[in-house]
Protein backbone atom coordinates (compact mmCIF):
# COMPACT_ATOMS: atom_id res chain seq x y z
CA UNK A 1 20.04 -34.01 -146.50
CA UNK A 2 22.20 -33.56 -143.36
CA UNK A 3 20.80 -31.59 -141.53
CA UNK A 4 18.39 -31.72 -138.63
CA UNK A 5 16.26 -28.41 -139.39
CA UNK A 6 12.44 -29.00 -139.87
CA UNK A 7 10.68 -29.54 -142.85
CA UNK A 8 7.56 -30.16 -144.31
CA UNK A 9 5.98 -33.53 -142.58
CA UNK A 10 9.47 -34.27 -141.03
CA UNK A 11 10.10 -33.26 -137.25
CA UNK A 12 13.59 -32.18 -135.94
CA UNK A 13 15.85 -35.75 -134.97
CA UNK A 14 13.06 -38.30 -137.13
CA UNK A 15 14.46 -40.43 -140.00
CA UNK A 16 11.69 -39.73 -141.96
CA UNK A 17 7.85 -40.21 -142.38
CA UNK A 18 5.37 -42.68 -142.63
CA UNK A 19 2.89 -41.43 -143.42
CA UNK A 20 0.32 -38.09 -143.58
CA UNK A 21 -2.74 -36.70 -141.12
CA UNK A 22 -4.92 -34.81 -143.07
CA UNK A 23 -8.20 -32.97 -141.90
CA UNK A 24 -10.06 -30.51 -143.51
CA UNK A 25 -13.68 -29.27 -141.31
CA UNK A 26 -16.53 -27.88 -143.33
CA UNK A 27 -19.47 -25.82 -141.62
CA UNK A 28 -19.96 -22.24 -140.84
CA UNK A 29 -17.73 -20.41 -138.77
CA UNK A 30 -18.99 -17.18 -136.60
CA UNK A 31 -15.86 -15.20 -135.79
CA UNK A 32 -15.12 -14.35 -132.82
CA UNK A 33 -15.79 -10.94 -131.65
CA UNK A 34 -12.77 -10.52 -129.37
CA UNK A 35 -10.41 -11.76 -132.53
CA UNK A 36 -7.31 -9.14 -132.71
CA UNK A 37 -7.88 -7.47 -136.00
CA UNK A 38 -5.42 -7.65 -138.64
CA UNK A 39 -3.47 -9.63 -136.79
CA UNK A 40 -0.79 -11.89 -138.92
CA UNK A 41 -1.51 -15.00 -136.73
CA UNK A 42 -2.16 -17.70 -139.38
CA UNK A 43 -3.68 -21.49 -138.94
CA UNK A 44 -0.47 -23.15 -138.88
CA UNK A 45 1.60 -20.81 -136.86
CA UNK A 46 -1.80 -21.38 -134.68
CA UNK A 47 -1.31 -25.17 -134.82
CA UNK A 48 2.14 -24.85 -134.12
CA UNK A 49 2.03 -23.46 -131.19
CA UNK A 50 -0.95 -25.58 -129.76
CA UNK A 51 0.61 -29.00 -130.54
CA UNK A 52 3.93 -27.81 -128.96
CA UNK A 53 1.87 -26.88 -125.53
CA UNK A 54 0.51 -29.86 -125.41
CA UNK A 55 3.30 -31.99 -125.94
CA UNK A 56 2.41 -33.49 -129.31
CA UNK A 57 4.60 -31.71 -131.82
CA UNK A 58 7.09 -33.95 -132.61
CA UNK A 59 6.20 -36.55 -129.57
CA UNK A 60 3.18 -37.38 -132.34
CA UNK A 61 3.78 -35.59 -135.40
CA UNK A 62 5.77 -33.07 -137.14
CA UNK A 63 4.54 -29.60 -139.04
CA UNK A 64 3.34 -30.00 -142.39
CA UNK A 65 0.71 -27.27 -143.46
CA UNK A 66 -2.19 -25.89 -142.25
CA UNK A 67 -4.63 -23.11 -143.49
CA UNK A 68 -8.26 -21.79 -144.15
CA UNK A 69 -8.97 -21.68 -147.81
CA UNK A 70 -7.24 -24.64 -150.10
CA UNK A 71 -6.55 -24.17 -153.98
CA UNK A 72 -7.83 -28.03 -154.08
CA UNK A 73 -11.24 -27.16 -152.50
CA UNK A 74 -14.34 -27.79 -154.30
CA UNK A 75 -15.64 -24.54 -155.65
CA UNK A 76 -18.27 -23.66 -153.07
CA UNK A 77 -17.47 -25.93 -150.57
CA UNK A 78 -18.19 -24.58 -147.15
CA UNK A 79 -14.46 -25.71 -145.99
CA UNK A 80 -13.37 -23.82 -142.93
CA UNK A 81 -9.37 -25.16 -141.95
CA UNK A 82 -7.65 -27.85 -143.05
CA UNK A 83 -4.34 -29.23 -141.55
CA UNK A 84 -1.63 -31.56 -142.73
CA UNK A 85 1.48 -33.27 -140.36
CA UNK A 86 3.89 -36.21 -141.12
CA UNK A 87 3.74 -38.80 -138.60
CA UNK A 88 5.79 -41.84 -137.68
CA UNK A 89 5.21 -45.41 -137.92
CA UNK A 90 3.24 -45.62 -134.42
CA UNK A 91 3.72 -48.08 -131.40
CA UNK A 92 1.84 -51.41 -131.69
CA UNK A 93 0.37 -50.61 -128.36
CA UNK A 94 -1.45 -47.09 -129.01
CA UNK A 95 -3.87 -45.58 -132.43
CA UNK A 96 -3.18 -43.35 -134.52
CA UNK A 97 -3.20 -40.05 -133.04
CA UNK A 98 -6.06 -38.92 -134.55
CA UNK A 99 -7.96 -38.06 -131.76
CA UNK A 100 -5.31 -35.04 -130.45
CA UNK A 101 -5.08 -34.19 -133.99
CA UNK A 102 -8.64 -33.16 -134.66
CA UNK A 103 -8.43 -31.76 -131.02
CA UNK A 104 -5.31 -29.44 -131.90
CA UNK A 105 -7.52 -28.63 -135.18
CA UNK A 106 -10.36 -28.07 -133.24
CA UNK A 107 -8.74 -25.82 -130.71
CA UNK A 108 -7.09 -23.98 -133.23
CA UNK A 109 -10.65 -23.00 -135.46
CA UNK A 110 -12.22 -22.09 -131.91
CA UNK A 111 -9.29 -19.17 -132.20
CA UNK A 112 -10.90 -17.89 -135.48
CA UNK A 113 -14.32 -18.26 -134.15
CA UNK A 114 -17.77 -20.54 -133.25
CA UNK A 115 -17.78 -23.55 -135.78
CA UNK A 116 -21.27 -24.97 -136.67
CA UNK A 117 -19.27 -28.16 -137.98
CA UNK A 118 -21.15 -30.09 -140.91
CA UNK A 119 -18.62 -32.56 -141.81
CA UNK A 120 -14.85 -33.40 -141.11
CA UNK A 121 -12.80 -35.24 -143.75
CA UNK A 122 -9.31 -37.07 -142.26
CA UNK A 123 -6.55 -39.01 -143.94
CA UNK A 124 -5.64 -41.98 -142.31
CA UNK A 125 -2.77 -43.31 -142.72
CA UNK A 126 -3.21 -47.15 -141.36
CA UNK A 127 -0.04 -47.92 -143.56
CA UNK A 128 1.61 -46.07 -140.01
CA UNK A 129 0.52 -48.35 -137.74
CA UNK A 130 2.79 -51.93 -136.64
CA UNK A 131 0.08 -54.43 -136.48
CA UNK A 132 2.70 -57.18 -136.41
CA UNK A 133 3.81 -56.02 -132.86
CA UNK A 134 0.49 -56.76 -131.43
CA UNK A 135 -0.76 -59.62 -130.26
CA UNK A 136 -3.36 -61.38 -130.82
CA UNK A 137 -5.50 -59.90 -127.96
CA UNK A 138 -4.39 -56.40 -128.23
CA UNK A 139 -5.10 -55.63 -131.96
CA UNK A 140 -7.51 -52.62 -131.23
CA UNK A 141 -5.83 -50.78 -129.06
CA UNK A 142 -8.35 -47.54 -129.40
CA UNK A 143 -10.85 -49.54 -127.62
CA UNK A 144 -9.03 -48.92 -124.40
CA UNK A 145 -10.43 -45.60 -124.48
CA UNK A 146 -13.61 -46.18 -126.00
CA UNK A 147 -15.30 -45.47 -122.29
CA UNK A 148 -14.60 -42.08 -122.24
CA UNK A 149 -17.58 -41.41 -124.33
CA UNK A 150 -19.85 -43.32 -121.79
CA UNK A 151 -20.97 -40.75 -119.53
CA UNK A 152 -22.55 -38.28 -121.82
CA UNK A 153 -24.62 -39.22 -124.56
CA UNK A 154 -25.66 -36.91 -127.11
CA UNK A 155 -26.55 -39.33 -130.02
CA UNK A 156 -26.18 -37.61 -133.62
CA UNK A 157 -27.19 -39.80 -136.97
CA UNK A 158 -23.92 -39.76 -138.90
CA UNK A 159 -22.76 -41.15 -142.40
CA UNK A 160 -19.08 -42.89 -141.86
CA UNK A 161 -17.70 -43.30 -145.47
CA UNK A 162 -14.05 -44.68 -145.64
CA UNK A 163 -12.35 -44.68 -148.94
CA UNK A 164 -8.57 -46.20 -150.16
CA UNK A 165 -8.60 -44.20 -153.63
CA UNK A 166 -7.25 -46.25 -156.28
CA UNK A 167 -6.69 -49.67 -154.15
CA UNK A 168 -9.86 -51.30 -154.28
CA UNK A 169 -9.36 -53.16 -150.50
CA UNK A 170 -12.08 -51.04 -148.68
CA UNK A 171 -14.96 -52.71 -150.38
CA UNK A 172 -13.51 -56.24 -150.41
CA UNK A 173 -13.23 -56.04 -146.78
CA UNK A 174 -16.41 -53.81 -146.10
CA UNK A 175 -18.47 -56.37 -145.29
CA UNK A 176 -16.62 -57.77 -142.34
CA UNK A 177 -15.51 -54.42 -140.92
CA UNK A 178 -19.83 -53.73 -140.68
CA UNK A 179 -19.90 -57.37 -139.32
CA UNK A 180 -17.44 -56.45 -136.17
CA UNK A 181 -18.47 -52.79 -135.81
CA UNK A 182 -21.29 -53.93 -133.86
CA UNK A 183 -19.67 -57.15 -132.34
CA UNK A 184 -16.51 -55.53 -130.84
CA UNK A 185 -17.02 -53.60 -127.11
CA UNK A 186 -17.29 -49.61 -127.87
CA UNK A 187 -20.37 -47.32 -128.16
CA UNK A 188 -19.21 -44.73 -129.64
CA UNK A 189 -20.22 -45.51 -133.14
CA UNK A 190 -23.17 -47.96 -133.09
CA UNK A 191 -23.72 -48.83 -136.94
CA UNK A 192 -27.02 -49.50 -138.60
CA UNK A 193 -26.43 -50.15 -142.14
CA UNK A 194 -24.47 -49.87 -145.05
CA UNK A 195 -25.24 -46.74 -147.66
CA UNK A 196 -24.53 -45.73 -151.33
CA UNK A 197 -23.11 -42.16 -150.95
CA UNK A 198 -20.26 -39.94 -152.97
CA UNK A 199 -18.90 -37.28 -150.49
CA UNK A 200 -17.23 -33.73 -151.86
CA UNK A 201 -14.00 -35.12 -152.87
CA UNK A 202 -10.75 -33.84 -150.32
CA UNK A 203 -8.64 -30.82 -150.90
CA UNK A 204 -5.68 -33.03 -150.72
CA UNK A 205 -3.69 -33.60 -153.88
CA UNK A 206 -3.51 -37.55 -155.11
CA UNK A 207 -0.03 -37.87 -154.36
CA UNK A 208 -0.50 -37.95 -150.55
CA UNK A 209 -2.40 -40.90 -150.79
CA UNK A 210 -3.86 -43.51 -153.91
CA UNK A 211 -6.05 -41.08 -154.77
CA UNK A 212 -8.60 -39.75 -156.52
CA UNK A 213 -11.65 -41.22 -154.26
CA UNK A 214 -12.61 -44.50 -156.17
CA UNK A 215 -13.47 -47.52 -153.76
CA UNK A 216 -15.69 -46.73 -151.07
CA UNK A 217 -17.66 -47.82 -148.52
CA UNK A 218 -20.32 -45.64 -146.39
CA UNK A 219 -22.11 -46.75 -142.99
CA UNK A 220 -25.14 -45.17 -141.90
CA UNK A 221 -25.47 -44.98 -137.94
CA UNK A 222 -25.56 -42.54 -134.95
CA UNK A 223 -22.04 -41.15 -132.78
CA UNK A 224 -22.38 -40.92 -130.00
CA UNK A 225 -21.42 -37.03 -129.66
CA UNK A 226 -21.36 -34.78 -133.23
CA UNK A 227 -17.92 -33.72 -132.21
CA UNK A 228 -14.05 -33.61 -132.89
CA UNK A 229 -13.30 -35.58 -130.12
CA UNK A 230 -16.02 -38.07 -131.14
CA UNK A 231 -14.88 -38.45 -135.15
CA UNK A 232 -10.96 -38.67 -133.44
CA UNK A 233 -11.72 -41.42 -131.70
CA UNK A 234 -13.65 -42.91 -134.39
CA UNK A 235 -10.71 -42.73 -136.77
CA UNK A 236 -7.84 -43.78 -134.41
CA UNK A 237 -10.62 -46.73 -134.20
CA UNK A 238 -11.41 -47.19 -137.81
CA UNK A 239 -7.67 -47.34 -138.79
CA UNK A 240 -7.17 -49.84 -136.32
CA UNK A 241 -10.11 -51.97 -137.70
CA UNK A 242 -8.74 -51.68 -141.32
CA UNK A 243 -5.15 -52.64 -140.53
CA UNK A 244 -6.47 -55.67 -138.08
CA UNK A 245 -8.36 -56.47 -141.35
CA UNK A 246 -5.48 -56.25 -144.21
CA UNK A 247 -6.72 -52.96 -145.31
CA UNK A 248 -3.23 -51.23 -143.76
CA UNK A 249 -3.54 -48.60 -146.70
CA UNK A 250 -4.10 -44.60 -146.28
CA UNK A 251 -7.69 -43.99 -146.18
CA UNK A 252 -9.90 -41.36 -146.38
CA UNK A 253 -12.68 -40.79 -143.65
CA UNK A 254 -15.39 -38.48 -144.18
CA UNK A 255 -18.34 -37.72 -141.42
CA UNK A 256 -21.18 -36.27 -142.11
CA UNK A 257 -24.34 -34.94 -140.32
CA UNK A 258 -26.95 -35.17 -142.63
């Protein structure tokens, strides 16, 4: 294709993708009472318009899809809005964007109304991110911003499972990435243990990634925040961890609060 116009996962002037954000938030959601009624306003036009605002459509990701209920949801499942962009092979000096990404996602559910958030699945796509342009010292660089979370502490037991679908890398390397969660400089996610645990499986088809869910890993612990900002951080971090570690692969993150 020739032309320049938008389209799914592709931003206007990009030479393609490489890779896909995913997020879907579960919980209960207590509209808002000031909501326009009937109006037409849907998640993604919603998302749209936020991420362009704020200067991350396109600077971080381009438009892929975005909406409240999912054909690929578990039946039951207390999913609330999910959300899907194409990003970029990122910089070797910044994480993925996750964080802005859950905070665009975030911003645009507080639209619909008061989220009581239970868990938040993400995609990751590590594949995205140039490890080989950073050096040696700079291979994490989401712990620049791990202070942020300093200030306030709010600490919330969490389960952290991370999953790479059909490529069986997360477990082989599972037991160093619990080894340097607690020796590398950030409190935002202070591990305890590792965990046997099967979360809802993702409303995301298997083509965006190696799934179905097969090799996992889960680590019990406390964040320090139950929050969107928190779980961002944590998988712009996590992502960073699993590339540094040869895991480069997409990967799904799910949080939980039991």
């Amino acid at each position: 294709m020739g032309s320049d116009e938008a389209r799914p996962g592709l931003a206007p002037g990009s030479h393609g993708v490489a890779g896909t954000l995913f997020a879907a938030l579960y919980g209960e959601l207590t509209p808002r009472p000031d909501r326009v009624p009937d109006t037409d306003r849907d998640p993604y036009g919603q998302f749209h318009d936020r991420a362009l605002a704020m200067g991350w459509l396109d600077s971080l990701w381009g438009m892929n899809d975005a909406g409240r209920e999912h054909p690929l949801a578990a039946p039951g499942s207390s999913l609330v809005t999910w959300f899907q962009v194409g990003v970029d092979s990122v910089p070797g000096d910044r994480p993925l964007p996750v964080q802005p990404f859950l905070r665009c996602a975030g911003d645009v559910t507080a639209r619909l109304g008061a989220l009581r958030l239970q868990s938040a699945q993400v995609l990751l796509p590590a594949q995205s991110l140039d490890v080989s342009a950073r050096p040696q010292h700079a291979r994490m660089p989401s712990l620049s911003t791990a202070a942020w979370f300093d200030d306030v502490r709010s600490a919330t037991p969490v389960h952290v499972t991370l999953d790479s679908g059909q490529d069986p890398v997360v477990p082989a390397v599972a037991r160093r990435v619990h080894r340097l969660l607690a020796e590398l400089d950030q409190n935002v996610f202070r591990c305890e243990s590792l965990a046997e645990r099967v979360p809802a499986p993702p409303p995301l088809p298997d083509t965006v990634w190696s799934g179905p869910p097969r090799h996992r890993v889960t680590f019990r612990g406390t964040l320090s925040e139950w929050s969107l900002d928190a779980i961002g951080w944590l998988g712009g971090f996590l992502a960073d961890l699993a590339a540094r570690e040869g895991a480069g692969v997409p990967l799904l993150l799910t949080v939980t609060s039991p």
